[in-house]
N, C-alpha and C. Protein backbone atom coordinates (compact mmCIF):
# COMPACT_ATOMS: atom_id res chain seq x y z
N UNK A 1 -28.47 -8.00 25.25
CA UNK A 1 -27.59 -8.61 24.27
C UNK A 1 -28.30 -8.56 22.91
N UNK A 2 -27.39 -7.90 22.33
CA UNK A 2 -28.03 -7.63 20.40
C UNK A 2 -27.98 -9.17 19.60
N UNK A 3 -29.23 -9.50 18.44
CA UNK A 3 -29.23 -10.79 18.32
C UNK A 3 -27.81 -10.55 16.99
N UNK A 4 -27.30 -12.04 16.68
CA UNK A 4 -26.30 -11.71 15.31
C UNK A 4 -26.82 -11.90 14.06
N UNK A 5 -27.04 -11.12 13.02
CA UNK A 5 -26.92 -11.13 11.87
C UNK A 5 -27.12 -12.34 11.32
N UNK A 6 -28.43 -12.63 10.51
CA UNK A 6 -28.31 -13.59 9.86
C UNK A 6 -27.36 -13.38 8.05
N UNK A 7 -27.57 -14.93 7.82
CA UNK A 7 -27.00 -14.18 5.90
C UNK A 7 -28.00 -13.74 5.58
N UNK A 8 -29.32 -14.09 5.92
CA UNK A 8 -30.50 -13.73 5.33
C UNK A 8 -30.51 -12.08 5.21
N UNK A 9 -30.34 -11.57 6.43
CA UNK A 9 -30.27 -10.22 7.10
C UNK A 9 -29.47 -9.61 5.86
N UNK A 10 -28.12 -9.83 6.34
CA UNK A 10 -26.83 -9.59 4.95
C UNK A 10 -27.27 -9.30 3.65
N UNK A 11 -28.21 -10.57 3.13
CA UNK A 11 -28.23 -10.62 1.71
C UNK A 11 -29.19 -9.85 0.80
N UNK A 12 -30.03 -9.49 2.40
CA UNK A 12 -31.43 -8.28 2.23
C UNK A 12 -30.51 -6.82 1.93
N UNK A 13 -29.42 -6.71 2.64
CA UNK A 13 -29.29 -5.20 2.60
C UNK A 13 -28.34 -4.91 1.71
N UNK A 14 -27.55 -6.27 1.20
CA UNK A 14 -26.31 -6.16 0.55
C UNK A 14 -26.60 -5.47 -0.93
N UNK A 15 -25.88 -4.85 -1.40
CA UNK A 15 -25.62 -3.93 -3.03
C UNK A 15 -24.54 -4.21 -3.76
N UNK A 16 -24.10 -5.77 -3.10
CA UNK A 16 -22.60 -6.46 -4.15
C UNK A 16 -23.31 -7.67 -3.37
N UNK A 17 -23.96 -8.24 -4.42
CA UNK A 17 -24.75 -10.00 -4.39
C UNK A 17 -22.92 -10.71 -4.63
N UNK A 18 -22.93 -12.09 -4.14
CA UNK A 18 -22.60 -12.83 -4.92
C UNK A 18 -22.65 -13.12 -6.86
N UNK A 19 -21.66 -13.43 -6.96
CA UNK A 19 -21.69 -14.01 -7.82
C UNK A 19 -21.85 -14.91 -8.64
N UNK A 20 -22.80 -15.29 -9.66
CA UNK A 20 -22.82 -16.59 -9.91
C UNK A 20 -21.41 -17.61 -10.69
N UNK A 21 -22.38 -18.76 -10.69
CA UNK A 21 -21.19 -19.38 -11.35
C UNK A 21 -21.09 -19.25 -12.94
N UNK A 22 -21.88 -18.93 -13.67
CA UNK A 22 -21.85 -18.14 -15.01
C UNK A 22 -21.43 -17.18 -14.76
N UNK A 23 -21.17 -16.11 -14.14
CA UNK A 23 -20.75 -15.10 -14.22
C UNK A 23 -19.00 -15.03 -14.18
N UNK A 24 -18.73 -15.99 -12.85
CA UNK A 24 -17.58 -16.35 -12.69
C UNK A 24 -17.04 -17.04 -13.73
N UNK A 25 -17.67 -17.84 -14.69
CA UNK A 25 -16.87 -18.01 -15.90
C UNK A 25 -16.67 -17.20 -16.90
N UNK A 26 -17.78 -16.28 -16.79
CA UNK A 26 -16.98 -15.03 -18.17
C UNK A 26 -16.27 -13.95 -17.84
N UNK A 27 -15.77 -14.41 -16.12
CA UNK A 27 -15.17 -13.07 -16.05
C UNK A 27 -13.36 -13.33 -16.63
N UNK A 28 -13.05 -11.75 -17.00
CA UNK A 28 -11.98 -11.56 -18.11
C UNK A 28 -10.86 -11.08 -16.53
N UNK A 29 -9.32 -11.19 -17.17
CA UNK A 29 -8.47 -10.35 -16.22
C UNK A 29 -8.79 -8.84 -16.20
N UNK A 30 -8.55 -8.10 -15.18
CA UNK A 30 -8.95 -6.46 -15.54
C UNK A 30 -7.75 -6.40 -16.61
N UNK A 31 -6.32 -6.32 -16.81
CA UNK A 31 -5.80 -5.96 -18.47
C UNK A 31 -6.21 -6.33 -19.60
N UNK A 32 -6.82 -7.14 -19.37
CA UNK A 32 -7.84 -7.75 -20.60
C UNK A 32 -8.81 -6.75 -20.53
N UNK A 33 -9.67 -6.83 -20.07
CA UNK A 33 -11.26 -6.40 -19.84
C UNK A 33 -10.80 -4.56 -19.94
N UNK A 34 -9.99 -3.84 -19.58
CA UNK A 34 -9.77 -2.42 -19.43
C UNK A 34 -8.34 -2.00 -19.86
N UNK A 35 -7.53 -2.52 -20.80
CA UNK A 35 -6.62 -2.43 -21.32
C UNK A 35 -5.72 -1.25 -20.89
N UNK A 36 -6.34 -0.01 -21.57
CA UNK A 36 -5.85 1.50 -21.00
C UNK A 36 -5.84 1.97 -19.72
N UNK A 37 -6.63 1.38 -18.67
CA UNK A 37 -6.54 2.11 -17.59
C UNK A 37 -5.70 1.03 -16.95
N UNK A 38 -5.48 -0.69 -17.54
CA UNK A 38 -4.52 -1.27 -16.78
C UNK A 38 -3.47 -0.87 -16.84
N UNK A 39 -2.44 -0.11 -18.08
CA UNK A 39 -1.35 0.17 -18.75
C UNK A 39 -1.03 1.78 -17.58
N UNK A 40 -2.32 2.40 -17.40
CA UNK A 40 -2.14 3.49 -16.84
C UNK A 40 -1.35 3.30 -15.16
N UNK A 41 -2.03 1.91 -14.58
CA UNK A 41 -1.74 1.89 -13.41
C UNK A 41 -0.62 1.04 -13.17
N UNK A 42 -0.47 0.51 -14.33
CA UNK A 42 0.59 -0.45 -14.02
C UNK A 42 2.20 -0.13 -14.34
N UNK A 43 2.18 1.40 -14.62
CA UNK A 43 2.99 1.70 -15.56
C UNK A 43 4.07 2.41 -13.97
N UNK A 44 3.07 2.99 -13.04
CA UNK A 44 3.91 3.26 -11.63
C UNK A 44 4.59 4.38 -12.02
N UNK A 45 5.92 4.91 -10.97
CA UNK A 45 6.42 5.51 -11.20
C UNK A 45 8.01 5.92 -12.45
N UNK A 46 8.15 4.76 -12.73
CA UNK A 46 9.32 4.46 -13.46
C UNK A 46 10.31 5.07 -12.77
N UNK A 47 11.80 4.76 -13.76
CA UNK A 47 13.04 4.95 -13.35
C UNK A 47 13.60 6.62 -12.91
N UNK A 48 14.01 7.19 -11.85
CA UNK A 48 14.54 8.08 -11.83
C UNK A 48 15.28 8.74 -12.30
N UNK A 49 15.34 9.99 -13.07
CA UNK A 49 16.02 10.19 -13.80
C UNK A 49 18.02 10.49 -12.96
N UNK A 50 17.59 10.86 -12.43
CA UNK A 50 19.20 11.07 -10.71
C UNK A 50 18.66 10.56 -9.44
N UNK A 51 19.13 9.17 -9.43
CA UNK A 51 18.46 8.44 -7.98
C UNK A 51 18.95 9.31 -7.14
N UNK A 52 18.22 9.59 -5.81
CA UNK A 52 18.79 10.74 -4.51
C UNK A 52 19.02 9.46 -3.63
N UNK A 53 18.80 8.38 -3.72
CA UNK A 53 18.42 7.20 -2.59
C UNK A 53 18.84 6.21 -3.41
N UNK A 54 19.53 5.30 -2.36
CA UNK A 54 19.87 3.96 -2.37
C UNK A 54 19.15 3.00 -0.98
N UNK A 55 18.83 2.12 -1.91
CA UNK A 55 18.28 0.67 -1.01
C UNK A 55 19.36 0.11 -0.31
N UNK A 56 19.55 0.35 0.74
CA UNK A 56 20.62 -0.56 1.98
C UNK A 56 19.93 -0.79 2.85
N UNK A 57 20.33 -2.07 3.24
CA UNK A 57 19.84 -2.75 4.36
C UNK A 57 20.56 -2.49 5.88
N UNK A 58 20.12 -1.80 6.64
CA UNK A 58 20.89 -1.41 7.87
C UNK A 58 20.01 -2.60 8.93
N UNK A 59 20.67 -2.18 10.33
CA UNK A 59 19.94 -2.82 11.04
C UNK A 59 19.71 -1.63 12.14
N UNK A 60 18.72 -1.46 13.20
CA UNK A 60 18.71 -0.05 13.70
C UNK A 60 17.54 -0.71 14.48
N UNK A 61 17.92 0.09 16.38
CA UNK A 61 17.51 -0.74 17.59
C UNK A 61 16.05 -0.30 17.37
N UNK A 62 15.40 -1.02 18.14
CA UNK A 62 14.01 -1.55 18.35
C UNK A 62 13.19 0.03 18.80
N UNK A 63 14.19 0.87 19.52
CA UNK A 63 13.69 2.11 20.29
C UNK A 63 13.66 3.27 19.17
N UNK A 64 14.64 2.86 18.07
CA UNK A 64 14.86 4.34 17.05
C UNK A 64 13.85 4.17 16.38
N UNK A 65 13.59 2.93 15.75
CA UNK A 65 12.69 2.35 15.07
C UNK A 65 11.07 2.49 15.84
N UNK A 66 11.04 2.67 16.55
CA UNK A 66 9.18 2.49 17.51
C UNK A 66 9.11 4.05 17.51
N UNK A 67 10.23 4.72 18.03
CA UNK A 67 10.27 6.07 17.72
C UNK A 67 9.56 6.51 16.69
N UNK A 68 10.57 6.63 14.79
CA UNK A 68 9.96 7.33 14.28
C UNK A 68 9.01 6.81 13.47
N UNK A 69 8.80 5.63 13.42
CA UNK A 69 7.49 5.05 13.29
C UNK A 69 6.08 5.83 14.12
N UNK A 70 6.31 5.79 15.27
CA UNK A 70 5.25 6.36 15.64
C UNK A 70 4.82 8.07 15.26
N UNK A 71 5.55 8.25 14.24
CA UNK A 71 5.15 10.00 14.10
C UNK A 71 4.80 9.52 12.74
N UNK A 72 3.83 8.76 12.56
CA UNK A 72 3.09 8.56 11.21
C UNK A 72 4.05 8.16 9.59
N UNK A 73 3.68 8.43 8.90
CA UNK A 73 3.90 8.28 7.05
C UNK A 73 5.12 9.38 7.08
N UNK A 74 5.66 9.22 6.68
CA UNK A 74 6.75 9.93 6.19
C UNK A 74 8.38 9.69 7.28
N UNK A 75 7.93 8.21 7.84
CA UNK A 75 9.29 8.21 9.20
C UNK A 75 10.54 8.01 8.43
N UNK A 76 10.52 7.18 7.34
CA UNK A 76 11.68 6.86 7.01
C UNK A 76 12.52 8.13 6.29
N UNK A 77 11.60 9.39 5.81
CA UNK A 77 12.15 10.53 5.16
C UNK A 77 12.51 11.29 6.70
N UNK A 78 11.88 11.16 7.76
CA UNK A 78 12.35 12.02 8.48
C UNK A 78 14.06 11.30 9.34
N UNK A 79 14.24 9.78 9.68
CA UNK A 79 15.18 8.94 9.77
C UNK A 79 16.48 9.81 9.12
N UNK A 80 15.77 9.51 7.78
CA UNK A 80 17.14 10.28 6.49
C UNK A 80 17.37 11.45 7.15
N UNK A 81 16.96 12.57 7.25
CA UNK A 81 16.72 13.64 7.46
C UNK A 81 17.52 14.20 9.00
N UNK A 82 17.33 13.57 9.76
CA UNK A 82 18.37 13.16 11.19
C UNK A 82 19.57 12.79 10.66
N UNK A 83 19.96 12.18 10.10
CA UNK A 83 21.35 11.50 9.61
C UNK A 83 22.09 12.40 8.83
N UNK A 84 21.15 12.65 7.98
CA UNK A 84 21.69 13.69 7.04
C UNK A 84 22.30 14.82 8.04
N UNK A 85 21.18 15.66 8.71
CA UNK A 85 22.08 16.98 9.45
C UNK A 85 23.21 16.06 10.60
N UNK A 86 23.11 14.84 11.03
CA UNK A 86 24.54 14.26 11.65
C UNK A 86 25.22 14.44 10.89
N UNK A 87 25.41 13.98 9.45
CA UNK A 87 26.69 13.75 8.61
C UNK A 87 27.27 15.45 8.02
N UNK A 88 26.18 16.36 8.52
CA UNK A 88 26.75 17.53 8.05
C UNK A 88 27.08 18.30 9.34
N UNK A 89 27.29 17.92 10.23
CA UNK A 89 27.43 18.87 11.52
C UNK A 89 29.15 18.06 11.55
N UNK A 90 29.71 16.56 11.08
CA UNK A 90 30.63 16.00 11.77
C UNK A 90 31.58 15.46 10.43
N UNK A 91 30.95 16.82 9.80
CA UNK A 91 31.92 16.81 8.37
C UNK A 91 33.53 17.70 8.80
């Protein structure tokens, strides 16, 4: 059985100390403190110029859903993508 970690252990190897409490008082918001790169990230994607997509709330069983969830990042484009060739096969 491996012994556990002291803080001592921790505080020997650590390369992000705590902070003090002076420090914690001069710290600034990051838009304050980095102005331009806050504006950069905060700025996102903005408005579409021709939305392709609308936000609706469906409801959809527990099995479709575990389904394409489980084929990683991109389930809800592939969801669309099923529906879509339904709505064009039963046009």
């Amino acid at each position: 059985m491996t012994k556990p970690y002291t803080q001592a252990d921790m505080d020997a190897v650590s390369d992000n100390p705590e902070l003090t409490d002076a420090q914690l008082a001069s710290a600034r918001p990051f838009a304050e403190a980095l102005p331009a790169i806050a504006a950069e990230i905060q700025r996102g994607r903005g408005r579409q110029k021709s939305p392709t997509k609308i936000p609706k709330h469906i409801r959809l069983s527990r099995e479709v859903v575990d389904f394409f969830e489980s084929t990683g990042a991109g389930w809800q484009s592939r969801l669309d993508d099923v529906l879509k060739r339904y709505v064009a096969e039963h046009r």
